[in-house]
N, C-alpha and C. Protein backbone atom coordinates (compact mmCIF):
# COMPACT_ATOMS: atom_id res chain seq x y z
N UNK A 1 0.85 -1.18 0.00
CA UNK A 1 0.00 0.00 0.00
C UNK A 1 0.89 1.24 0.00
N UNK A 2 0.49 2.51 -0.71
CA UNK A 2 1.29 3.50 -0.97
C UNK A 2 1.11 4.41 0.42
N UNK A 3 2.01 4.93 0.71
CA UNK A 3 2.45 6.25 1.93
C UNK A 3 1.59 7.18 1.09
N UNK A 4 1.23 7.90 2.13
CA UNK A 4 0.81 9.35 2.43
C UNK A 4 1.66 10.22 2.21
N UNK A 5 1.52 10.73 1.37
CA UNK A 5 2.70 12.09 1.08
C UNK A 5 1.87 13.04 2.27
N UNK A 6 0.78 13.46 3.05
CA UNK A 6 0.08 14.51 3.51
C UNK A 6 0.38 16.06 2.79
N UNK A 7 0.35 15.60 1.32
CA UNK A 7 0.24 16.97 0.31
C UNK A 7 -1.10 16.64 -0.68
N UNK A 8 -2.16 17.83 -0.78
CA UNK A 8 -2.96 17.56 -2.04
C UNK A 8 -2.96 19.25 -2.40
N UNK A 9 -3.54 18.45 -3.97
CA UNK A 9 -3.82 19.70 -4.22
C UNK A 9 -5.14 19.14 -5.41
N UNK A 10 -6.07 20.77 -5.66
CA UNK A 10 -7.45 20.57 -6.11
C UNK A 10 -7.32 21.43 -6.96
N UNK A 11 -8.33 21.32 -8.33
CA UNK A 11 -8.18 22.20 -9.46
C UNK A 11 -9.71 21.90 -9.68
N UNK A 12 -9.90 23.77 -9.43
CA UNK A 12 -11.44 23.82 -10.07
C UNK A 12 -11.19 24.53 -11.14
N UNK A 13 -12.22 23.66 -12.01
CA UNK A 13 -12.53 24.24 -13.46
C UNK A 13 -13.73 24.90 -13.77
N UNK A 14 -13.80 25.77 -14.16
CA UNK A 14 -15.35 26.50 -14.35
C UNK A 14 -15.77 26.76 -15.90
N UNK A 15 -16.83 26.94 -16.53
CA UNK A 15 -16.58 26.51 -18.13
C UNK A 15 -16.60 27.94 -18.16
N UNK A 16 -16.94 28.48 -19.77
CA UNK A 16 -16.44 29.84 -19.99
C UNK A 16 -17.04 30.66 -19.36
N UNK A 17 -18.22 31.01 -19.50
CA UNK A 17 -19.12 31.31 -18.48
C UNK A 17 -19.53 31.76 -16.92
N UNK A 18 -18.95 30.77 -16.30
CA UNK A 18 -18.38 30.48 -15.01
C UNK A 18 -19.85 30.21 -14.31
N UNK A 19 -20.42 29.62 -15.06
CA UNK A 19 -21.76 28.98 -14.50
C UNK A 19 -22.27 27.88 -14.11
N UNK A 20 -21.05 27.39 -14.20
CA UNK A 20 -21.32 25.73 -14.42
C UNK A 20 -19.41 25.05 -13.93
N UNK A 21 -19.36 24.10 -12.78
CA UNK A 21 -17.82 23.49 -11.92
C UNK A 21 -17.89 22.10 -12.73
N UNK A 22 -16.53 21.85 -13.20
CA UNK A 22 -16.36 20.33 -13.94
C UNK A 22 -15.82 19.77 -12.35
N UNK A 23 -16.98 19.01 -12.29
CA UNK A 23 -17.07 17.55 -11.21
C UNK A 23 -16.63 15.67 -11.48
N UNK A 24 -15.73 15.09 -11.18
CA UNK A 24 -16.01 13.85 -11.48
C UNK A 24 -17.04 12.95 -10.13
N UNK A 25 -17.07 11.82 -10.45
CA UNK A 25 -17.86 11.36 -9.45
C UNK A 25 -16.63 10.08 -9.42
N UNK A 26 -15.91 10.22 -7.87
CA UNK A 26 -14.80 9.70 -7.82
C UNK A 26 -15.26 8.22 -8.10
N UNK A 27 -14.25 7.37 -8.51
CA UNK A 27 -14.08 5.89 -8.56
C UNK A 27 -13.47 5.07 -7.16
N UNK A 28 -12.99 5.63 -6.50
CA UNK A 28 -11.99 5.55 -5.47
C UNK A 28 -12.42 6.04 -4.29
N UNK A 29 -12.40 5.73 -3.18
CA UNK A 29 -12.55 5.67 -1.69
C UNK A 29 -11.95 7.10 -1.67
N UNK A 30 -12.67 8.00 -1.14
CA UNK A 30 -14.13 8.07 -0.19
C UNK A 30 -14.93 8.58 -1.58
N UNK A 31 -16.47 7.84 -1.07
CA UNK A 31 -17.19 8.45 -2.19
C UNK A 31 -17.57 9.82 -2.38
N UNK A 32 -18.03 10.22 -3.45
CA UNK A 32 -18.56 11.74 -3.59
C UNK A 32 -18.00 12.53 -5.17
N UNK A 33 -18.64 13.84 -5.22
CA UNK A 33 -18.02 14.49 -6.31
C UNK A 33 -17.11 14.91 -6.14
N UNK A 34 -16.30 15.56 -6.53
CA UNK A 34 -15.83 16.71 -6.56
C UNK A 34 -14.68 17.06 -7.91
N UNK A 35 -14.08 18.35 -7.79
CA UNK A 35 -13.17 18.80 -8.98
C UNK A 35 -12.09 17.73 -8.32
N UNK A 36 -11.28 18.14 -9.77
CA UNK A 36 -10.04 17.05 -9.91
C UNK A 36 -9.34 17.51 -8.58
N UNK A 37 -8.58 16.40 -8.15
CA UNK A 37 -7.62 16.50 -7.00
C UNK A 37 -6.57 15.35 -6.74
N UNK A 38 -5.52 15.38 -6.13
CA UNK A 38 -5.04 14.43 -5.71
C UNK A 38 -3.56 14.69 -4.56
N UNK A 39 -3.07 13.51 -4.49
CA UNK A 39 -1.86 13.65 -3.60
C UNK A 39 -0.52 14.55 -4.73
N UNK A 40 0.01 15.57 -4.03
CA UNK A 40 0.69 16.82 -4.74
C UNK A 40 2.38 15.94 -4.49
N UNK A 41 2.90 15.91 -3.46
CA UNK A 41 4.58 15.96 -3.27
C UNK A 41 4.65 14.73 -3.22
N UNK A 42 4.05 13.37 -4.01
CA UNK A 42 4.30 12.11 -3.98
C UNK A 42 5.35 11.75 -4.96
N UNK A 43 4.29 12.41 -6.01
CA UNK A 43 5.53 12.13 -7.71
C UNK A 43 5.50 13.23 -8.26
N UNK A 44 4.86 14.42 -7.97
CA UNK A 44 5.55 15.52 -8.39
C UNK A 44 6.55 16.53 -7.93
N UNK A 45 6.74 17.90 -8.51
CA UNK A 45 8.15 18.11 -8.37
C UNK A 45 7.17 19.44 -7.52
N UNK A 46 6.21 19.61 -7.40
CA UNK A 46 5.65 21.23 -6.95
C UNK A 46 4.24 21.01 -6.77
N UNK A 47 3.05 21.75 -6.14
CA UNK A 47 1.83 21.95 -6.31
C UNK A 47 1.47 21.84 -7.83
N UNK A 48 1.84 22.95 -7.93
CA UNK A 48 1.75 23.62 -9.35
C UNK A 48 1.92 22.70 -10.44
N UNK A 49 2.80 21.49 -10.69
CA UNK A 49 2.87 20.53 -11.37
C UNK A 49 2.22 19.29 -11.21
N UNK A 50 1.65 19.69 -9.81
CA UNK A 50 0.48 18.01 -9.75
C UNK A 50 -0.69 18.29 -10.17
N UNK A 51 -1.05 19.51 -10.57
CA UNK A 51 -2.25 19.95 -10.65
C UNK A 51 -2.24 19.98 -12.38
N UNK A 52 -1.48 20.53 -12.65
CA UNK A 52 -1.23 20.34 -14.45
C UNK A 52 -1.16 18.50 -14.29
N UNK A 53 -0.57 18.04 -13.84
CA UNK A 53 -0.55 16.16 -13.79
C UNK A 53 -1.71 15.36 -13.47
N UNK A 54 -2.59 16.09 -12.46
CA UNK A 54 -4.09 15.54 -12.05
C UNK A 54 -4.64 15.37 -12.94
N UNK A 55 -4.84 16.57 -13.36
CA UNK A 55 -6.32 17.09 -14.36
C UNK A 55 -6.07 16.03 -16.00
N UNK A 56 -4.48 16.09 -16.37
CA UNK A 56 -4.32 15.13 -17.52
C UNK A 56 -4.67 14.10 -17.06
N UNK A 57 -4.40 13.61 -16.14
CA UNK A 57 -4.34 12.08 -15.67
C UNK A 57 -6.03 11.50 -15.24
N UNK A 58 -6.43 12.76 -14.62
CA UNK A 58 -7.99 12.26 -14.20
C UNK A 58 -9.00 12.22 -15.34
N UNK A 59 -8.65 13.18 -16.21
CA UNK A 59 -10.10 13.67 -17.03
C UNK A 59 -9.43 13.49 -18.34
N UNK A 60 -8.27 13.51 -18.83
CA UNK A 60 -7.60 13.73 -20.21
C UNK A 60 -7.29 14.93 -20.61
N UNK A 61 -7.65 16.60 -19.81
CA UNK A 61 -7.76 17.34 -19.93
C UNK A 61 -5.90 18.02 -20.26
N UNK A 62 -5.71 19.35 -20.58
CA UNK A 62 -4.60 20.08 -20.64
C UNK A 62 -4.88 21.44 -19.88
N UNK A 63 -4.20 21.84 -18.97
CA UNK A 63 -4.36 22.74 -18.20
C UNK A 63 -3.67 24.05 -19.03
N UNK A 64 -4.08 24.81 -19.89
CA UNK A 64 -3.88 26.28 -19.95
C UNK A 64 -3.15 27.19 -19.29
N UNK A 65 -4.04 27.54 -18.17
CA UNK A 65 -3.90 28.45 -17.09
C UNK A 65 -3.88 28.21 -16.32
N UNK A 66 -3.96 28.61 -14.84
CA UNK A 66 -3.63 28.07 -13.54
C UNK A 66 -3.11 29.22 -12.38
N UNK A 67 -4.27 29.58 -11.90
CA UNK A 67 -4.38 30.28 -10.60
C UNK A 67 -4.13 30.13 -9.60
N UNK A 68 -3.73 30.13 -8.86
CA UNK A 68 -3.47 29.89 -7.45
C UNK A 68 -4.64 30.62 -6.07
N UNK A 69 -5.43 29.90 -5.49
CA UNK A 69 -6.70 30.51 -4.59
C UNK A 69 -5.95 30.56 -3.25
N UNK A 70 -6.46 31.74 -2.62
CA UNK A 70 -6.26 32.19 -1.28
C UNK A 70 -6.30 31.23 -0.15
N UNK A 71 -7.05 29.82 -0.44
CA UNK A 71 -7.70 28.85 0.19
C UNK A 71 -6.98 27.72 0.29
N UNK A 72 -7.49 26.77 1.43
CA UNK A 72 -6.40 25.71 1.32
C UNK A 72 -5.76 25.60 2.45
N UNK A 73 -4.83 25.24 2.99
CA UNK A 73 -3.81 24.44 4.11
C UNK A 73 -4.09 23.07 4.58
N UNK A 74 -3.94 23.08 6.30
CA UNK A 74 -4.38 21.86 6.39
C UNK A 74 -5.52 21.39 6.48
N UNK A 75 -6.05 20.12 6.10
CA UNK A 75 -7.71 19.82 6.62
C UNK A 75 -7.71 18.62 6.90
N UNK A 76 -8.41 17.51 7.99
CA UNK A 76 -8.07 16.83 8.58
C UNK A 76 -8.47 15.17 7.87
N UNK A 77 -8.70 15.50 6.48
CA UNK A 77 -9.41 14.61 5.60
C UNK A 77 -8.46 13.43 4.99
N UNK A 78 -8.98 12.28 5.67
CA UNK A 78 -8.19 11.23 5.09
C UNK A 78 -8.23 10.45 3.96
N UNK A 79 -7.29 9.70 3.48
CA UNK A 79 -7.43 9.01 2.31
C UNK A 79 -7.56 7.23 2.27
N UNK A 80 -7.28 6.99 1.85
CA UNK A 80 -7.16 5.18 1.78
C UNK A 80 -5.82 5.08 1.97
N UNK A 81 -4.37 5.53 1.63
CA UNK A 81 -3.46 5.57 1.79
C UNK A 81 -2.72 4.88 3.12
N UNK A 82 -1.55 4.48 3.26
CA UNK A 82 -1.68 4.13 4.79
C UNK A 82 -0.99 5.45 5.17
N UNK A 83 -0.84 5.72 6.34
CA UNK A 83 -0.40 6.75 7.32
C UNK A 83 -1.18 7.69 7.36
N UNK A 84 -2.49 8.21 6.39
CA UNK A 84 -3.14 9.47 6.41
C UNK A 84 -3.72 9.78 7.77
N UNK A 85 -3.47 11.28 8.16
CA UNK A 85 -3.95 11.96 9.16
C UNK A 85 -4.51 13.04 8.81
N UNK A 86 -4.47 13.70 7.30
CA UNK A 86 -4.89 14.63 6.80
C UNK A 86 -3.89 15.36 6.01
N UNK A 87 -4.44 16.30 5.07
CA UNK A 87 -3.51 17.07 4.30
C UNK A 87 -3.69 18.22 3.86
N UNK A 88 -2.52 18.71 3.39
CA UNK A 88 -1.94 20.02 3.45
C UNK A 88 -2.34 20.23 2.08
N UNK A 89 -3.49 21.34 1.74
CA UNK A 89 -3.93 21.32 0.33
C UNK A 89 -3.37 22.69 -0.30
N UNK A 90 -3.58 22.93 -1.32
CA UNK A 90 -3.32 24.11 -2.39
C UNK A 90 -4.49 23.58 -3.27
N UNK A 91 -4.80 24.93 -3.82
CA UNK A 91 -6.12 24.86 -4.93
C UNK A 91 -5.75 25.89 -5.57
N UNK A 92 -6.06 25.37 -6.59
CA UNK A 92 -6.05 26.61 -7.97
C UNK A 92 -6.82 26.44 -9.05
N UNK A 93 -7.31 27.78 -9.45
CA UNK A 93 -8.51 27.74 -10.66
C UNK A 93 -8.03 27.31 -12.12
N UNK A 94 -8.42 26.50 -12.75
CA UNK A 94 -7.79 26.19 -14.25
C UNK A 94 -8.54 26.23 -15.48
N UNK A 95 -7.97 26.55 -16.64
CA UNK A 95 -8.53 26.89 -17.42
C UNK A 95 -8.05 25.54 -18.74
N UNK A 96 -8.63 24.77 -19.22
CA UNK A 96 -8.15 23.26 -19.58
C UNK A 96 -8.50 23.32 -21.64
N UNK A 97 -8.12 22.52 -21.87
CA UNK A 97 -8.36 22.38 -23.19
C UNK A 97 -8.35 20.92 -23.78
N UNK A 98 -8.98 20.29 -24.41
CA UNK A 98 -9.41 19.23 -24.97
C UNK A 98 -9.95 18.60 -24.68
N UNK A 99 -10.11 17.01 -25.00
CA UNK A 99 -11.73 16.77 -24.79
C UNK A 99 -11.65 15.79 -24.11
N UNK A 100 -12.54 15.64 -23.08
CA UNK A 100 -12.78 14.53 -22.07
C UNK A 100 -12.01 13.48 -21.92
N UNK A 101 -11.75 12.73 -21.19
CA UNK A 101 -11.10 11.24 -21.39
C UNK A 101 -10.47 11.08 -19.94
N UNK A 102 -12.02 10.49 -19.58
CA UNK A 102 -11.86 10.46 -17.95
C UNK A 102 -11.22 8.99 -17.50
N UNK A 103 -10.20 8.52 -16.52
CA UNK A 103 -9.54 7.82 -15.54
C UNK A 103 -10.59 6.67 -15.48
N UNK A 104 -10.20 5.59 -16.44
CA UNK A 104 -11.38 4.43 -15.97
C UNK A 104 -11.29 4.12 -14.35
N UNK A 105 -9.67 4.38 -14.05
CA UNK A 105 -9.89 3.68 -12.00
C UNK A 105 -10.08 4.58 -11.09
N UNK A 106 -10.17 5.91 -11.90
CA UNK A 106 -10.18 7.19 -10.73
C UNK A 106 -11.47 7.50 -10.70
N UNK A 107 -12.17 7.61 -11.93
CA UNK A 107 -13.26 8.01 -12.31
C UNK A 107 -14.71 7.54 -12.76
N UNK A 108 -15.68 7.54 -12.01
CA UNK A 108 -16.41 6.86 -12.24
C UNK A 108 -17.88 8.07 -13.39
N UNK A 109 -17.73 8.91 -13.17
CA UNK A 109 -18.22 9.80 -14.24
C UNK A 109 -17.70 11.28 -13.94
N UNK A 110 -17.89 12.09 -15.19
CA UNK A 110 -17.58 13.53 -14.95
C UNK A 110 -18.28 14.32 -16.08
N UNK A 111 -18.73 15.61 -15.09
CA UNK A 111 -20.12 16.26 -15.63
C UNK A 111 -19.83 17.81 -15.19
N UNK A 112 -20.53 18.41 -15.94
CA UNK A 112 -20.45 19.65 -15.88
C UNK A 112 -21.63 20.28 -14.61
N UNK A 113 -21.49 20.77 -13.51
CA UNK A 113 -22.66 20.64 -12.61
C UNK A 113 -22.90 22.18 -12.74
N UNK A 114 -23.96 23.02 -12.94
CA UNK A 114 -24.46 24.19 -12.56
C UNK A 114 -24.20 24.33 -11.28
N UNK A 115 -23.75 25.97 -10.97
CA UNK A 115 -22.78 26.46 -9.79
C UNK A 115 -23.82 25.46 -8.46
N UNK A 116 -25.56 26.15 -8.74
CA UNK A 116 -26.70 26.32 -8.08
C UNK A 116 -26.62 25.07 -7.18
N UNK A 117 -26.14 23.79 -8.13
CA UNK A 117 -26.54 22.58 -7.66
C UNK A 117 -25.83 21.66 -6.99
N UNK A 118 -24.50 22.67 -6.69
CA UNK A 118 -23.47 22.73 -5.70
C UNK A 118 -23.99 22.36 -4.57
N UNK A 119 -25.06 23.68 -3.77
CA UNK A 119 -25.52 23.12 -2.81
C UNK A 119 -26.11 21.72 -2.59
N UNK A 120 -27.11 21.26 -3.66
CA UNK A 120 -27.42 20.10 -3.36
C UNK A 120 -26.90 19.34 -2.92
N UNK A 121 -25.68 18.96 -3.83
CA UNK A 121 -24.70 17.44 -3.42
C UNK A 121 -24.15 17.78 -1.68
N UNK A 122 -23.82 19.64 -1.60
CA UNK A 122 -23.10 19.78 -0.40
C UNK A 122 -24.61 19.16 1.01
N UNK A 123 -25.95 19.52 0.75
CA UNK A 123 -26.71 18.96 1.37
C UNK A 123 -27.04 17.47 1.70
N UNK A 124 -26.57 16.96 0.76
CA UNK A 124 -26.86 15.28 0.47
C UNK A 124 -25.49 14.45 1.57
N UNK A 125 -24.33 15.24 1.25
CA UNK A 125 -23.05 15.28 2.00
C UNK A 125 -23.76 15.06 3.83
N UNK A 126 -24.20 16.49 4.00
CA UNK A 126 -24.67 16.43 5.39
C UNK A 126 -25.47 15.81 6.05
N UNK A 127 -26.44 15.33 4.82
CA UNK A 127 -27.55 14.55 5.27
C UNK A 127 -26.54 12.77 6.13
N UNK A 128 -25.68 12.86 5.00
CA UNK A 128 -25.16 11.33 4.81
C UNK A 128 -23.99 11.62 6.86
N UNK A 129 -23.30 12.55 6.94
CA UNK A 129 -22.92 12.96 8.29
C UNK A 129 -23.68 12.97 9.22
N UNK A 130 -24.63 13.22 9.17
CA UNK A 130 -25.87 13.58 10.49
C UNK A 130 -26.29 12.06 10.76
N UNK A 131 -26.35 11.04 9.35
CA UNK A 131 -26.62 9.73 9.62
C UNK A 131 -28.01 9.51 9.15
N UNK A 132 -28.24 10.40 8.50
CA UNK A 132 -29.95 10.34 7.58
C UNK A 132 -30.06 9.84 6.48
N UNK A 133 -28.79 9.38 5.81
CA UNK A 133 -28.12 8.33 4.99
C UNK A 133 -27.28 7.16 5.01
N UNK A 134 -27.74 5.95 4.77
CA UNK A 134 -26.58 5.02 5.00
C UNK A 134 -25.95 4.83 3.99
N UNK A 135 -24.75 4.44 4.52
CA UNK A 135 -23.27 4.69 3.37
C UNK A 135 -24.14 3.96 1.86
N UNK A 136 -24.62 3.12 1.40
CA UNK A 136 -25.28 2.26 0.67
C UNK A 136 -26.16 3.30 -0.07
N UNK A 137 -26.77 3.87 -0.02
CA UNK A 137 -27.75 5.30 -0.25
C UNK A 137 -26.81 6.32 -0.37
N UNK A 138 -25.75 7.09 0.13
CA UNK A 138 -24.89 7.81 -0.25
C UNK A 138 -23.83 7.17 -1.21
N UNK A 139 -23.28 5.91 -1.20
CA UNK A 139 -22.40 5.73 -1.95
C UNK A 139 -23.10 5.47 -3.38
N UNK A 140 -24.91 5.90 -3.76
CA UNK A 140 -25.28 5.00 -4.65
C UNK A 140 -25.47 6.21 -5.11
N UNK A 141 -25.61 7.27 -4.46
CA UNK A 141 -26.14 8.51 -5.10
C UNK A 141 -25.06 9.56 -4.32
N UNK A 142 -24.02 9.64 -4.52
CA UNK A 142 -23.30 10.54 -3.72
C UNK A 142 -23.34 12.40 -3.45
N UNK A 143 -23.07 13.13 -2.69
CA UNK A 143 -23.12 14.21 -2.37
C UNK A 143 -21.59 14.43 -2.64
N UNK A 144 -20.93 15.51 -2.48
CA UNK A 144 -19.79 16.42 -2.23
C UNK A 144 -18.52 15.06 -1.52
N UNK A 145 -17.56 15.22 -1.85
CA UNK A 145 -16.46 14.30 -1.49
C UNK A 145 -16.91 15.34 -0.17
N UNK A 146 -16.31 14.39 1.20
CA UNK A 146 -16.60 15.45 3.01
C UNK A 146 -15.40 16.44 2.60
N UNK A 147 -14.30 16.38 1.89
CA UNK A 147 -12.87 17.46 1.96
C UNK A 147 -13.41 18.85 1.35
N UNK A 148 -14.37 18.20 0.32
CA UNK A 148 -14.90 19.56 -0.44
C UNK A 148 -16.12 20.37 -0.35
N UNK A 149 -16.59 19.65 0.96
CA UNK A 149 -17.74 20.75 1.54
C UNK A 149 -16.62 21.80 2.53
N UNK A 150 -15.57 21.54 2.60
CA UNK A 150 -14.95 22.62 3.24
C UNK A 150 -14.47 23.47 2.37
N UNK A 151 -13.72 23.14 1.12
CA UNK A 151 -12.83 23.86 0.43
C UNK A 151 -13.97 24.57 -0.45
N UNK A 152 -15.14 24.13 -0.78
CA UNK A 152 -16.35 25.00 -1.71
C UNK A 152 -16.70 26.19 -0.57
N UNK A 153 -16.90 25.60 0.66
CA UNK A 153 -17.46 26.92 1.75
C UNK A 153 -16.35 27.66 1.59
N UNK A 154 -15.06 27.44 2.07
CA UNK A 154 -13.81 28.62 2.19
C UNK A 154 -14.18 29.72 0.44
N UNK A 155 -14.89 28.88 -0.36
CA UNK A 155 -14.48 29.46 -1.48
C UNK A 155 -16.33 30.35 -1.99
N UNK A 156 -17.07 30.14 -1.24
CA UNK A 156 -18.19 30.88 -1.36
C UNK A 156 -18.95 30.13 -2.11
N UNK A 157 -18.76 28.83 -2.44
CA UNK A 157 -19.48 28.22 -3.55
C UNK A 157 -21.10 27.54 -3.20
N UNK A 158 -20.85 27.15 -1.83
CA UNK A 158 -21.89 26.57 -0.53
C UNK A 158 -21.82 26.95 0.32
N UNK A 159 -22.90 26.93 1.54
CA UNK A 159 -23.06 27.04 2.94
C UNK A 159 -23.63 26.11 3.58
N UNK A 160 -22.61 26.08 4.46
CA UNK A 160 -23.04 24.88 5.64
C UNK A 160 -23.04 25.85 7.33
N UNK A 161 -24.49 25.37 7.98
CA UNK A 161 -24.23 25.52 9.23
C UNK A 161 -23.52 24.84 10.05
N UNK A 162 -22.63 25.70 11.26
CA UNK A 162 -21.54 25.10 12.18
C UNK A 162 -22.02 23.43 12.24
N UNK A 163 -22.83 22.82 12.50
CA UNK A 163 -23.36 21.47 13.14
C UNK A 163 -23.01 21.09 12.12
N UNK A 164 -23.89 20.95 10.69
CA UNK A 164 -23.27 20.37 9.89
C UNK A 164 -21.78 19.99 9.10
N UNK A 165 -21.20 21.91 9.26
CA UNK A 165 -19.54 21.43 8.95
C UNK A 165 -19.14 20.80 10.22
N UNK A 166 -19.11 20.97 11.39
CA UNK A 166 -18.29 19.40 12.12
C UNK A 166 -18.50 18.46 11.86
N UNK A 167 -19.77 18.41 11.44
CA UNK A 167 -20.42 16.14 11.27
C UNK A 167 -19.55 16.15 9.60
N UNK A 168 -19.66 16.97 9.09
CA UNK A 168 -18.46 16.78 7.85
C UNK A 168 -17.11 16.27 7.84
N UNK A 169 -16.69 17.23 8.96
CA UNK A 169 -15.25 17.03 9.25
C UNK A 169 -14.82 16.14 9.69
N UNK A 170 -15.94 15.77 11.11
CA UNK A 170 -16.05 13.90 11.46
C UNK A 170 -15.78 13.12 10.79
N UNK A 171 -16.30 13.55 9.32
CA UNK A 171 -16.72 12.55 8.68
C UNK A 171 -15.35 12.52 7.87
N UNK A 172 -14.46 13.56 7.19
CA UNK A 172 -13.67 13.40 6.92
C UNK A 172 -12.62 12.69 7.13
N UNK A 173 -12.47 13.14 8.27
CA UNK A 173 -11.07 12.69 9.46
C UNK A 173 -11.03 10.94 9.47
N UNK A 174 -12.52 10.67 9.72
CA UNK A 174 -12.20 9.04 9.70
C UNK A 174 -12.39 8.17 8.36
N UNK A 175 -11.31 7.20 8.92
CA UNK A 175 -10.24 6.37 7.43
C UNK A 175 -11.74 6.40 6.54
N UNK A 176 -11.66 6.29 5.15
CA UNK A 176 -12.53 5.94 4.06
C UNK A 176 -13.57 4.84 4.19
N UNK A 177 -12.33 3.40 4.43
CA UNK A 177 -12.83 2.46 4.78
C UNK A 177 -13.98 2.27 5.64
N UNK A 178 -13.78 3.45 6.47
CA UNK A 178 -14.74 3.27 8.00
C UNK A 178 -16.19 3.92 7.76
N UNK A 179 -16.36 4.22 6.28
CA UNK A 179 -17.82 5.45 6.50
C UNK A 179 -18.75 4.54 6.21
């Protein structure tokens, strides 16, 4: 089993517009949507280069441009990995070019979601924390990966009340395996 680098990093894509976040619906432990992401200082040389490396690797995509967001550090969200205790994120906005060609093992679909309907999945997320969902019902219809109901709130995209972001974070923190 592979080590924990405790580095990620996340790349949101927004189409021209900026009306609409490219989401996959992960393949891989823990369930949920979210923009491309992954472990940053494992095999790459920088943030900045895992994120140009994600986005090819997850979706088939070519990263353009590449912003760097105010948002990000540590968050206590674990992976399948062994040693995870949480990680140290960077996010940046990207601007991609060519055409689809999503990660048969990473990816189990990827869709263009209207900003609006952000909240939803982030609600479906909380529902599944509070325990008003069993993993079987969330993993069949998933909400928000738990890492990215934090990093969408830091970023204005959703709102969660205090109760709900802790039962998130709960939910984060413990191993994948365990939800």
């Amino acid at each position: 089993m592979k080590q924990c680098c405790r580095t990620s990093v996340g790349v949101i894509i927004l189409n021209t517009d900026r009306t609409e976040m490219l989401l996959i619906e992960r393949g891989t432990l823990p369930a949920g949507h979210a923009p491309v992401a992954g472990h940053a200082l494992d095999e790459h040389d920088s943030y900045r280069a895992a994120a140009h490396e994600e986005v090819e690797e997850e979706i088939g995509l070519t990263v353009t441009d590449l912003l760097a967001l105010d948002v990000g550090g540590y968050h206590p969200g674990r992976c399948r990995r062994a040693n995870s205790d949480g990680h140290f994120w960077e996010l940046f906005e990207a601007v991609v070019d060519g055409d689809l060609s999503p990660s048969e093992r990473e990816v189990r679909s990827v869709a263009w979601w209207p900003l609006a309907d952000l909240q939803t999945l982030a609600d479906r997320t909380a529902d599944y924390a509070a325990g008003r969902l069993t993993t079987a019902e969330f993993t069949a219809r998933p909400g928000l990966e738990p890492v990215w109901c934090h990093h969408l709130a830091e970023l204005d995209y959703i709102t969660l009340d205090d109760a709900d972001r802790d039962r998130i974070e709960d939910l984060a923190a413990t191993p994948p395996a365990q939800h």
